[in-house]
PDB file of N, CA and C in Angstrom:
ATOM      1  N   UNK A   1     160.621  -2.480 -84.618  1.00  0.00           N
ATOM      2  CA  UNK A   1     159.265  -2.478 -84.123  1.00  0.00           C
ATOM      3  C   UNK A   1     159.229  -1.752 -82.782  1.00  0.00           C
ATOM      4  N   UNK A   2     158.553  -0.798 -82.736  1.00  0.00           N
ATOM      5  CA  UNK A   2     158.391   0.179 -81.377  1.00  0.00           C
ATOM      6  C   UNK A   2     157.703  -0.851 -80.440  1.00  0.00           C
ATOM      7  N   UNK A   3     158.364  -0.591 -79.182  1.00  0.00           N
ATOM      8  CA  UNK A   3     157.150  -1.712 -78.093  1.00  0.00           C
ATOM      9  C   UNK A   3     156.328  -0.837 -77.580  1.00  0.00           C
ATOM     10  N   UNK A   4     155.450  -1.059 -76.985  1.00  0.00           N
ATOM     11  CA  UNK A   4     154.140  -0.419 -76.272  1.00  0.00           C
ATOM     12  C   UNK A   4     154.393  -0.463 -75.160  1.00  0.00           C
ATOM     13  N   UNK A   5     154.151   0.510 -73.942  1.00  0.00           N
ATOM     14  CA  UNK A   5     154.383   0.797 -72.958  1.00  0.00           C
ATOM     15  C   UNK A   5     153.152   0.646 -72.117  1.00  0.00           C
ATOM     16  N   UNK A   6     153.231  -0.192 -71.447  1.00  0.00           N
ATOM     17  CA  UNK A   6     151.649  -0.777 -70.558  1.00  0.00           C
ATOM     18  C   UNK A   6     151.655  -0.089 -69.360  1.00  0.00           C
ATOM     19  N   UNK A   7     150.853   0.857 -69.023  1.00  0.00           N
ATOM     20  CA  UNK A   7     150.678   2.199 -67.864  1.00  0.00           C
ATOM     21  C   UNK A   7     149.270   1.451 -67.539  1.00  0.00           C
ATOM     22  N   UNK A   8     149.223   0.878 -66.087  1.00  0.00           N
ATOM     23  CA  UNK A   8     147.888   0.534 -65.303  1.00  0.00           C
ATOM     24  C   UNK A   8     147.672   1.771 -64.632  1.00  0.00           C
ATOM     25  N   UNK A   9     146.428   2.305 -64.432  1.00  0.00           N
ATOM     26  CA  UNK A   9     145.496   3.030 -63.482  1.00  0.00           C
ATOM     27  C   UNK A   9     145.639   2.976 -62.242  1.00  0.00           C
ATOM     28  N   UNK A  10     145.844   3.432 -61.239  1.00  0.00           N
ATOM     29  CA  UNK A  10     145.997   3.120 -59.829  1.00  0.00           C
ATOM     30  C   UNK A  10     145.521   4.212 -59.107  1.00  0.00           C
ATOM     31  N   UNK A  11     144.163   3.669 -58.950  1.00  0.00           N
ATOM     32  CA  UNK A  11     142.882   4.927 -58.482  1.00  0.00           C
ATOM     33  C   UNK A  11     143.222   4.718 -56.897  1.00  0.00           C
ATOM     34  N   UNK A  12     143.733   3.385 -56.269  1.00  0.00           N
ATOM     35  CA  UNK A  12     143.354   3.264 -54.825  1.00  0.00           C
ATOM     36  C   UNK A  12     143.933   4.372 -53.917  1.00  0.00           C
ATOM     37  N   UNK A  13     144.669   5.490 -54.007  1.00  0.00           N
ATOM     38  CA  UNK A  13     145.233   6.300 -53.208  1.00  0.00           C
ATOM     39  C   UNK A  13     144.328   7.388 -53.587  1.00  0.00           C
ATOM     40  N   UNK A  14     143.689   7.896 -54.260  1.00  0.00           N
ATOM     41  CA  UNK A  14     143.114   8.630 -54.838  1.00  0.00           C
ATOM     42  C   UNK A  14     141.705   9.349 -53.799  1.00  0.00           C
ATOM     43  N   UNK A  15     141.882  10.369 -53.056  1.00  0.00           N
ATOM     44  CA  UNK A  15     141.165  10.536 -51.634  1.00  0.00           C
ATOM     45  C   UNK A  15     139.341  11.015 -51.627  1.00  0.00           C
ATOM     46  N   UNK A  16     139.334  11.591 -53.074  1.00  0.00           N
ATOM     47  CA  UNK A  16     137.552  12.055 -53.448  1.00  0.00           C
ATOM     48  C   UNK A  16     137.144  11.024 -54.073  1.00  0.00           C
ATOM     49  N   UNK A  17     136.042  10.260 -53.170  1.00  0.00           N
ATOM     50  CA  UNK A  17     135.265   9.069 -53.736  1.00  0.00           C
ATOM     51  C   UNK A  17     135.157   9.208 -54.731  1.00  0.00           C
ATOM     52  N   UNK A  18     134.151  11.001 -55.226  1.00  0.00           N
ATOM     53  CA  UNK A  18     133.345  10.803 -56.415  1.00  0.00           C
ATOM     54  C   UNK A  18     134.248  10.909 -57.550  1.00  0.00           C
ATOM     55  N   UNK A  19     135.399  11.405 -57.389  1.00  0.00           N
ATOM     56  CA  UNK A  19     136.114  11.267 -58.413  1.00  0.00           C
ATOM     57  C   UNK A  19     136.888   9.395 -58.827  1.00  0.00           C
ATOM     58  N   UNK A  20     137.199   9.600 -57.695  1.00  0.00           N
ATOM     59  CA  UNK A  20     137.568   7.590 -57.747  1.00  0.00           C
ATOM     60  C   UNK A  20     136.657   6.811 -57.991  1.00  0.00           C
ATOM     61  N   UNK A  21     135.345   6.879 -57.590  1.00  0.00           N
ATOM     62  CA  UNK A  21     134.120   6.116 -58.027  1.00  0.00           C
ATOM     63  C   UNK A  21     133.812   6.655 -59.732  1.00  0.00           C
ATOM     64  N   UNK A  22     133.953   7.498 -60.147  1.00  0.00           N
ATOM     65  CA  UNK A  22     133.520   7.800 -61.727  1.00  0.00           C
ATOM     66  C   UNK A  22     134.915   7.135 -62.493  1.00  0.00           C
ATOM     67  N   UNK A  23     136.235   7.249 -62.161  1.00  0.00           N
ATOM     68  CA  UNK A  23     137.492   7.170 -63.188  1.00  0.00           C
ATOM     69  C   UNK A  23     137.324   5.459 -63.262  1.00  0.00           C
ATOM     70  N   UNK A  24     136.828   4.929 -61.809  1.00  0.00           N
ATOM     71  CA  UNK A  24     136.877   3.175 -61.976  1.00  0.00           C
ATOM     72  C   UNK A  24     135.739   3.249 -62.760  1.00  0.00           C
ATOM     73  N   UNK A  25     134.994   3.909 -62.947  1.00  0.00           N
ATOM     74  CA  UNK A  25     133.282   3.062 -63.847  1.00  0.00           C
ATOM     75  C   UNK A  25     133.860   3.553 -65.383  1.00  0.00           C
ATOM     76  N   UNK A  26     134.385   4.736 -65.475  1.00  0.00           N
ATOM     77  CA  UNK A  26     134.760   4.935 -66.854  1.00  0.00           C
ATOM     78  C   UNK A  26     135.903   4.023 -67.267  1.00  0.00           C
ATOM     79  N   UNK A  27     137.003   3.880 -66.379  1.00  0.00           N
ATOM     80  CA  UNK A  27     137.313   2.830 -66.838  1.00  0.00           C
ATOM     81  C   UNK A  27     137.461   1.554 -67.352  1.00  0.00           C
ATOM     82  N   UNK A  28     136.707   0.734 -66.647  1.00  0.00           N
ATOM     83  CA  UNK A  28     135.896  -0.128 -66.739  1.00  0.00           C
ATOM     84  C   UNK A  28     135.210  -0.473 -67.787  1.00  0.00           C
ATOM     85  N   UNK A  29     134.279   0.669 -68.037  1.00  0.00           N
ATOM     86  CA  UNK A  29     133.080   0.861 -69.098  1.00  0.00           C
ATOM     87  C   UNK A  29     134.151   1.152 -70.646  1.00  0.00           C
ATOM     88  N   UNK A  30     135.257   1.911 -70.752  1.00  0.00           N
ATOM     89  CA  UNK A  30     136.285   1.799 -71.466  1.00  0.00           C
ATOM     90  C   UNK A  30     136.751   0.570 -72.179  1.00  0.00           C
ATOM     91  N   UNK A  31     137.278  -0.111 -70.612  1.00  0.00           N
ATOM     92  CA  UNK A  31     137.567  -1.356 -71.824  1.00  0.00           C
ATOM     93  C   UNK A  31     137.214  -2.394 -71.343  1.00  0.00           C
ATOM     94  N   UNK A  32     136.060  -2.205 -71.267  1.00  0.00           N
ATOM     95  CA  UNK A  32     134.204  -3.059 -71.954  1.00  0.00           C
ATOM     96  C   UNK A  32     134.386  -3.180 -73.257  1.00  0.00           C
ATOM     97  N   UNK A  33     134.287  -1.564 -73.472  1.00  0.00           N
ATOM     98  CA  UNK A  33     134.019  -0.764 -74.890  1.00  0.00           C
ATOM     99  C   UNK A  33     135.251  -1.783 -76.175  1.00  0.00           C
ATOM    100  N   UNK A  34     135.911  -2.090 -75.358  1.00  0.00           N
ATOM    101  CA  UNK A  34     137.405  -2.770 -76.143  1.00  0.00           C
ATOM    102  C   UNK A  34     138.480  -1.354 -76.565  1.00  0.00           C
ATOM    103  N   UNK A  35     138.248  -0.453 -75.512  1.00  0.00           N
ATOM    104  CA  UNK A  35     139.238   0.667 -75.821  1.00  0.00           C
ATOM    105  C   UNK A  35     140.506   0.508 -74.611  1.00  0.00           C
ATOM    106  N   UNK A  36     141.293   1.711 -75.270  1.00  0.00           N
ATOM    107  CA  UNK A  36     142.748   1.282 -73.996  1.00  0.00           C
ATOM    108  C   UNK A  36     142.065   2.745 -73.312  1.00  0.00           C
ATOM    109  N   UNK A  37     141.673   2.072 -72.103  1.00  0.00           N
ATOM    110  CA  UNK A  37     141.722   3.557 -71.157  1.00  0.00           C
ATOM    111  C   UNK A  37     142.076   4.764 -70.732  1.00  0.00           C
ATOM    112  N   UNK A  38     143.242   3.894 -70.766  1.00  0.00           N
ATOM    113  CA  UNK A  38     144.543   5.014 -70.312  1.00  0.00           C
ATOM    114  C   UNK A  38     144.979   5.885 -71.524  1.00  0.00           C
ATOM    115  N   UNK A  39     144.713   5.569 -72.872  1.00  0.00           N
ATOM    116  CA  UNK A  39     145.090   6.824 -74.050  1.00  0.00           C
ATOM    117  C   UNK A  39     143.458   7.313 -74.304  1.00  0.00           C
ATOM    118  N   UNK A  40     142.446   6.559 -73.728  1.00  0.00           N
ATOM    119  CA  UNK A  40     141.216   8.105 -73.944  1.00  0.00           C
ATOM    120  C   UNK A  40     141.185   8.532 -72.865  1.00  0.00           C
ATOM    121  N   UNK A  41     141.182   7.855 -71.419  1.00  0.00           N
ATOM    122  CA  UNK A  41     141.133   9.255 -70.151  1.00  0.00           C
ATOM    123  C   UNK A  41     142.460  10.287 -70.749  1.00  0.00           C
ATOM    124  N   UNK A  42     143.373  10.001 -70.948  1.00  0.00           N
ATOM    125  CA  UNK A  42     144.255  10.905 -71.386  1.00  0.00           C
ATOM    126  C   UNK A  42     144.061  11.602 -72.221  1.00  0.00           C
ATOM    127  N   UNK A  43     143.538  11.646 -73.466  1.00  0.00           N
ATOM    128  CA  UNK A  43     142.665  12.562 -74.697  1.00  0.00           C
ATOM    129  C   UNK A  43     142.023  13.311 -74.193  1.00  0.00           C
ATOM    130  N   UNK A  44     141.382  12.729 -72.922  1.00  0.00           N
ATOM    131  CA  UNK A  44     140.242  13.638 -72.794  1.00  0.00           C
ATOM    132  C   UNK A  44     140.517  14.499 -71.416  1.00  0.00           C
ATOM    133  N   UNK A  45     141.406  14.134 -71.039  1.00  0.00           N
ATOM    134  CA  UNK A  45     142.208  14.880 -70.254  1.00  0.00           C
ATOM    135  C   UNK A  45     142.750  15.887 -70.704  1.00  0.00           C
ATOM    136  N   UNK A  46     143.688  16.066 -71.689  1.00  0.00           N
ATOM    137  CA  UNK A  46     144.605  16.591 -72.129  1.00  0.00           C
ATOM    138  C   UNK A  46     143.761  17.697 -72.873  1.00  0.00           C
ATOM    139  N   UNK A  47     142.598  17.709 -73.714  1.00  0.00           N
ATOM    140  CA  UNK A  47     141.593  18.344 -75.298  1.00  0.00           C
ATOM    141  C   UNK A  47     140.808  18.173 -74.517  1.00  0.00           C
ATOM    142  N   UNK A  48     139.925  17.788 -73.343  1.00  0.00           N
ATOM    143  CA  UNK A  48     138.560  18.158 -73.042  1.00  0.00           C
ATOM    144  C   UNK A  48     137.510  17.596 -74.084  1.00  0.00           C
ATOM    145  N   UNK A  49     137.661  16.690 -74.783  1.00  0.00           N
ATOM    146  CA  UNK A  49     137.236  16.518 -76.214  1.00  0.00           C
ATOM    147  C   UNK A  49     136.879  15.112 -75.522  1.00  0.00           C
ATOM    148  N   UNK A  50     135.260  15.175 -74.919  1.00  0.00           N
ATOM    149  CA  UNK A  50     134.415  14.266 -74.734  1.00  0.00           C
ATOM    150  C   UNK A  50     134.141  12.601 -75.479  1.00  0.00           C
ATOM    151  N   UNK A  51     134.427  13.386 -76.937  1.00  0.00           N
ATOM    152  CA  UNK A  51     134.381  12.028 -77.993  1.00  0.00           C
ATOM    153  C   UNK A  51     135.257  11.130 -77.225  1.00  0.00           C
ATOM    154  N   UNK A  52     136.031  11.800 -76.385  1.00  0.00           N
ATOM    155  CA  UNK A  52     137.113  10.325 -75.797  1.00  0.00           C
ATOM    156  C   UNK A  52     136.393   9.393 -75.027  1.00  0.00           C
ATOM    157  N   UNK A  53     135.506   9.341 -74.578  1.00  0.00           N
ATOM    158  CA  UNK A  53     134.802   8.788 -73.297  1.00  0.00           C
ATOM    159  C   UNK A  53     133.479   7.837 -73.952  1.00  0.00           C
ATOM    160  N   UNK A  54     133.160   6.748 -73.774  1.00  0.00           N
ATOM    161  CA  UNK A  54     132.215   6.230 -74.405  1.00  0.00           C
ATOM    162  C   UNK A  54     130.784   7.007 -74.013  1.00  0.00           C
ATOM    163  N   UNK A  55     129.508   7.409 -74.008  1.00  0.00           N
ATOM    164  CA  UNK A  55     128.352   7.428 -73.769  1.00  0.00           C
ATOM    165  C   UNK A  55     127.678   6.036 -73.493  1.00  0.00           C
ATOM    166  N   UNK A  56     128.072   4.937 -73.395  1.00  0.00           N
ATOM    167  CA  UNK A  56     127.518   3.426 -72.796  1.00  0.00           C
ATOM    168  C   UNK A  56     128.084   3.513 -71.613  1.00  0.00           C
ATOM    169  N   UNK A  57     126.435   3.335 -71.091  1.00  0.00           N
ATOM    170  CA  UNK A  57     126.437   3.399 -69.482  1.00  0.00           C
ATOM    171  C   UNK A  57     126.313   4.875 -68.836  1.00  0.00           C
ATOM    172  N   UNK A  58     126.386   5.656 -69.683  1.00  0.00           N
ATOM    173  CA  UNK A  58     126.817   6.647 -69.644  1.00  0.00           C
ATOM    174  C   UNK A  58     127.814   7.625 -68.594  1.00  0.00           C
ATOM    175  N   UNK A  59     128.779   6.530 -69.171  1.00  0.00           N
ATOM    176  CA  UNK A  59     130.297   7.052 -68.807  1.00  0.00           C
ATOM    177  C   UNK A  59     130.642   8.863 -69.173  1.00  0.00           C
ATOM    178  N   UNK A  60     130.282   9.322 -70.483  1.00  0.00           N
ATOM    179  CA  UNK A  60     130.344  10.487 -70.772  1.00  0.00           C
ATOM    180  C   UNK A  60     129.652  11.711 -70.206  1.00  0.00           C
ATOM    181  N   UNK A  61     128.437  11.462 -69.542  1.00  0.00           N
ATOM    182  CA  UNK A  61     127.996  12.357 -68.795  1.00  0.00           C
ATOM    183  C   UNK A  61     128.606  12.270 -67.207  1.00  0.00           C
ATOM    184  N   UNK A  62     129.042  11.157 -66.545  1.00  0.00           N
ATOM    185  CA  UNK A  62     129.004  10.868 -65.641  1.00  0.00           C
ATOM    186  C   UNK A  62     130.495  11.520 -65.120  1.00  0.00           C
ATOM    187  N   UNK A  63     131.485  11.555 -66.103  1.00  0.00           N
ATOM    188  CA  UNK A  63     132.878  12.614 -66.545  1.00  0.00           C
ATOM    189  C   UNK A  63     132.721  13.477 -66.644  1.00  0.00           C
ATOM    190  N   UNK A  64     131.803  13.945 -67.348  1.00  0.00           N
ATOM    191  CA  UNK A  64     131.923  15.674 -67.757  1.00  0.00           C
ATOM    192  C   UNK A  64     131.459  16.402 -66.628  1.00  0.00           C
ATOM    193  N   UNK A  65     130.948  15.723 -65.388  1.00  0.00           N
ATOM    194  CA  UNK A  65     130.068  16.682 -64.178  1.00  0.00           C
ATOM    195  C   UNK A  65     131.266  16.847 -63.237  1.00  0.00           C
ATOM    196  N   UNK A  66     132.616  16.294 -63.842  1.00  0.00           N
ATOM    197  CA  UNK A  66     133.642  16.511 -62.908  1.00  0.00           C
ATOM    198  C   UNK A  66     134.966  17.463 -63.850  1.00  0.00           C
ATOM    199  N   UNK A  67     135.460  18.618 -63.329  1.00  0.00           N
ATOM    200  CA  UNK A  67     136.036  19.107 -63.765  1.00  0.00           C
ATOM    201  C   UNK A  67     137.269  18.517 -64.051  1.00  0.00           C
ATOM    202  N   UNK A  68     137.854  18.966 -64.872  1.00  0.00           N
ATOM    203  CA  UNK A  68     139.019  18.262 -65.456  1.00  0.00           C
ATOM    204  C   UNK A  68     140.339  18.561 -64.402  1.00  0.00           C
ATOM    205  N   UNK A  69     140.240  20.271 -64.175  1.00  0.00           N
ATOM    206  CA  UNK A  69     141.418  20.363 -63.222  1.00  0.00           C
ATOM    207  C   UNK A  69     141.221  19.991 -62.401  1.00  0.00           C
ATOM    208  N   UNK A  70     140.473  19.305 -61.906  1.00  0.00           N
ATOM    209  CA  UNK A  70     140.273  18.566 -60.371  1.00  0.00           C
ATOM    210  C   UNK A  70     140.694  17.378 -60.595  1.00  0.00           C
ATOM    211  N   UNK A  71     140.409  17.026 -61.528  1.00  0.00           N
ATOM    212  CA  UNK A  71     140.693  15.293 -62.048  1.00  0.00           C
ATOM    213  C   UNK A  71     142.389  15.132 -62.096  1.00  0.00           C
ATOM    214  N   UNK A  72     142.742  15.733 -62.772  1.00  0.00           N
ATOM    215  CA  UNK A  72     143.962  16.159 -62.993  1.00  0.00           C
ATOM    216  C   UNK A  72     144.816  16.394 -61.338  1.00  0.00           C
ATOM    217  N   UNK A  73     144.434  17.052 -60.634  1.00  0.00           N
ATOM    218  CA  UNK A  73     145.194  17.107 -59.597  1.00  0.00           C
ATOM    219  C   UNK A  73     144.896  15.984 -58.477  1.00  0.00           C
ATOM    220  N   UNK A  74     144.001  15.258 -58.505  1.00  0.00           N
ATOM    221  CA  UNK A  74     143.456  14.292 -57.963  1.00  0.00           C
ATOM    222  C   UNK A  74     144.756  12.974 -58.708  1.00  0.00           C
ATOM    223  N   UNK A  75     145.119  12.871 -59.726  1.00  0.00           N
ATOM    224  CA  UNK A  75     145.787  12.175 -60.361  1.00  0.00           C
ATOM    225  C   UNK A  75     147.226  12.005 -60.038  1.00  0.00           C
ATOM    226  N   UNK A  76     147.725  13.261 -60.177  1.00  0.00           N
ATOM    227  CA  UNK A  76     148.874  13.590 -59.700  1.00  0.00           C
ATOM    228  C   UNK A  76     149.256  13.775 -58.328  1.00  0.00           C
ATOM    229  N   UNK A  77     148.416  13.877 -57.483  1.00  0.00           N
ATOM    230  CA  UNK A  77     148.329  13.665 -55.707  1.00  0.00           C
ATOM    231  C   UNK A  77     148.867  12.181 -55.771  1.00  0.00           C
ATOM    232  N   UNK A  78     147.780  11.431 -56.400  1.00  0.00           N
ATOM    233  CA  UNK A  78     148.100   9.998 -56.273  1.00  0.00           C
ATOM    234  C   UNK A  78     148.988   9.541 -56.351  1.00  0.00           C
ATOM    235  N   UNK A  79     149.548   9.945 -57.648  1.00  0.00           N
ATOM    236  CA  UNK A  79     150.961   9.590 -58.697  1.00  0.00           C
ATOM    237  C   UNK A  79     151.951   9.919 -57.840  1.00  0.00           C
ATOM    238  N   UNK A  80     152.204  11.179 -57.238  1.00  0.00           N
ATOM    239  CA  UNK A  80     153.367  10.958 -56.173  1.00  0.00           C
ATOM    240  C   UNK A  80     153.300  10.502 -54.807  1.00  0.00           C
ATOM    241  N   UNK A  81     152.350  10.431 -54.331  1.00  0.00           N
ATOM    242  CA  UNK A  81     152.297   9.754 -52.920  1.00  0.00           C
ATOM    243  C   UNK A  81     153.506   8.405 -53.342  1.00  0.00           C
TER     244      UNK A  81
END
């Protein structure tokens, strides 16, 4: 049986509000939704492929007004600090 690997979010180092203020509401609003966060921000990270992101609350528009390569390097700033 493969185990699952549990990866938490860790927005708090993360230095552009508006990007830290949208990844916590999508997250959030994610798994509301009863989804795992962390494999659709990643889908939709990775494919740009919106279907990843719920539209309740409207999490999906509120993502797409932020570019991905920004998101992305905003992520990885964090990740190594």
């Amino acid at each position: 049986m493969k185990e699952e690997t549990i990866i938490s979010l860790d927005i708090s180092k993360i230095n552009d509000i508006e990007i830290k203020d949208t990844l916590k509401f999508v997250y959030e609003v994610l798994e509301e939704r009863g989804y795992n966060p962390i494999n659709q921000l990643v889908g939709y990270i990775m494919s740009g492929d919106l279907g990843y992101i719920s539209s309740y609350k409207e999490a999906r528009n509120r993502i797409a007004k932020i570019d991905r390569t920004l998101l992305l390097e905003e992520l990885l700033k964090s990740y190594l600090k």
